[in-house]
Protein backbone atom coordinates (compact mmCIF):
# COMPACT_ATOMS: atom_id res chain seq x y z
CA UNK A 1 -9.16 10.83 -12.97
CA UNK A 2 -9.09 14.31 -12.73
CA UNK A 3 -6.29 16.09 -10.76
CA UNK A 4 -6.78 19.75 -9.58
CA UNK A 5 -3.40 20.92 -10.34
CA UNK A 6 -2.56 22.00 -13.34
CA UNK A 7 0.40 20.95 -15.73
CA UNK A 8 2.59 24.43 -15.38
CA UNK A 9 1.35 24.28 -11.62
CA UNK A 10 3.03 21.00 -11.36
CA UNK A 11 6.09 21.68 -13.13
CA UNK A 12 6.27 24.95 -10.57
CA UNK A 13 6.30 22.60 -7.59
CA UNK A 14 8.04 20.20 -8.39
CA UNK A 15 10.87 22.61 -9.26
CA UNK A 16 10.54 24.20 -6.06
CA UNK A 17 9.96 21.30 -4.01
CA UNK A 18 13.64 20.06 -5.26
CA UNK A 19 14.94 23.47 -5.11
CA UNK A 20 14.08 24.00 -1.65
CA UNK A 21 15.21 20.34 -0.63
CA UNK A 22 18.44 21.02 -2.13
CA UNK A 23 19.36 24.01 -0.24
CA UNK A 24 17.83 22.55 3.12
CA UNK A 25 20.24 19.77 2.42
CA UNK A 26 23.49 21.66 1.65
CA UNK A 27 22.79 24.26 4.71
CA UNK A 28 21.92 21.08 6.15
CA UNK A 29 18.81 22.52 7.51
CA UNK A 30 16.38 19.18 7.58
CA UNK A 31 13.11 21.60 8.26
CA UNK A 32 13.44 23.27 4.95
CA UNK A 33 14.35 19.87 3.24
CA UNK A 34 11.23 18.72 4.83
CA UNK A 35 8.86 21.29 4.06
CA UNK A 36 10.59 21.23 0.25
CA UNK A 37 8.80 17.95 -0.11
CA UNK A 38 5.20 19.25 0.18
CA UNK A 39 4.92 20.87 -3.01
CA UNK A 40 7.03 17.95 -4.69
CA UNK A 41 5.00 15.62 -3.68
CA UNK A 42 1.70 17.70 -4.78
CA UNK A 43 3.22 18.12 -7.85
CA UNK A 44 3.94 14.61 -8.64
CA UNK A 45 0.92 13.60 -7.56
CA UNK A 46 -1.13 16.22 -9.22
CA UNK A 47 -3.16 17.20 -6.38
CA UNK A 48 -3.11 19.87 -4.19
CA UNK A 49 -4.94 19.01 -0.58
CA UNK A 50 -5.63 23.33 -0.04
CA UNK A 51 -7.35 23.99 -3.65
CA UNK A 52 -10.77 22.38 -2.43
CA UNK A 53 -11.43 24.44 0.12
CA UNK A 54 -10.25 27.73 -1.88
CA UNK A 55 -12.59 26.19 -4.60
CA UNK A 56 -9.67 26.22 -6.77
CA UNK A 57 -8.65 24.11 -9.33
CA UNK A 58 -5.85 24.57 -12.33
CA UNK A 59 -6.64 21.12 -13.67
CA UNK A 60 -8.85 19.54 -16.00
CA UNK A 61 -12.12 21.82 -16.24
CA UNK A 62 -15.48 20.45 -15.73
């Protein structure tokens, strides 16, 4: 299968994604711990719903 996020584009969200649900949980803030889990989850997943209709893609190359 071929995922249209590449591997340092992963390893950027997922490091964000935790970083932001870590601060939204110690300023207990649940919005920004909730909107920190986007980009984890596209990063663990490997795909990002938004490159498609940019035409983007830092993943495998065709």
């Amino acid at each position: 299968m071929c995922f249209n996020a590449g591997k340092i584009d992963r390893i950027i969200r997922v490091v964000a994604g935790l970083g932001l649900i870590a601060y939204g949980i110690i300023t207990v803030n649940m919005l920004v711990a909730a909107i920190g889990a986007i980009p984890l989850l596209t990063g663990l997943i490997g795909f990002c719903p938004f490159y498609p209709i940019f035409k983007m893609n830092t993943g495998c190359k065709k």
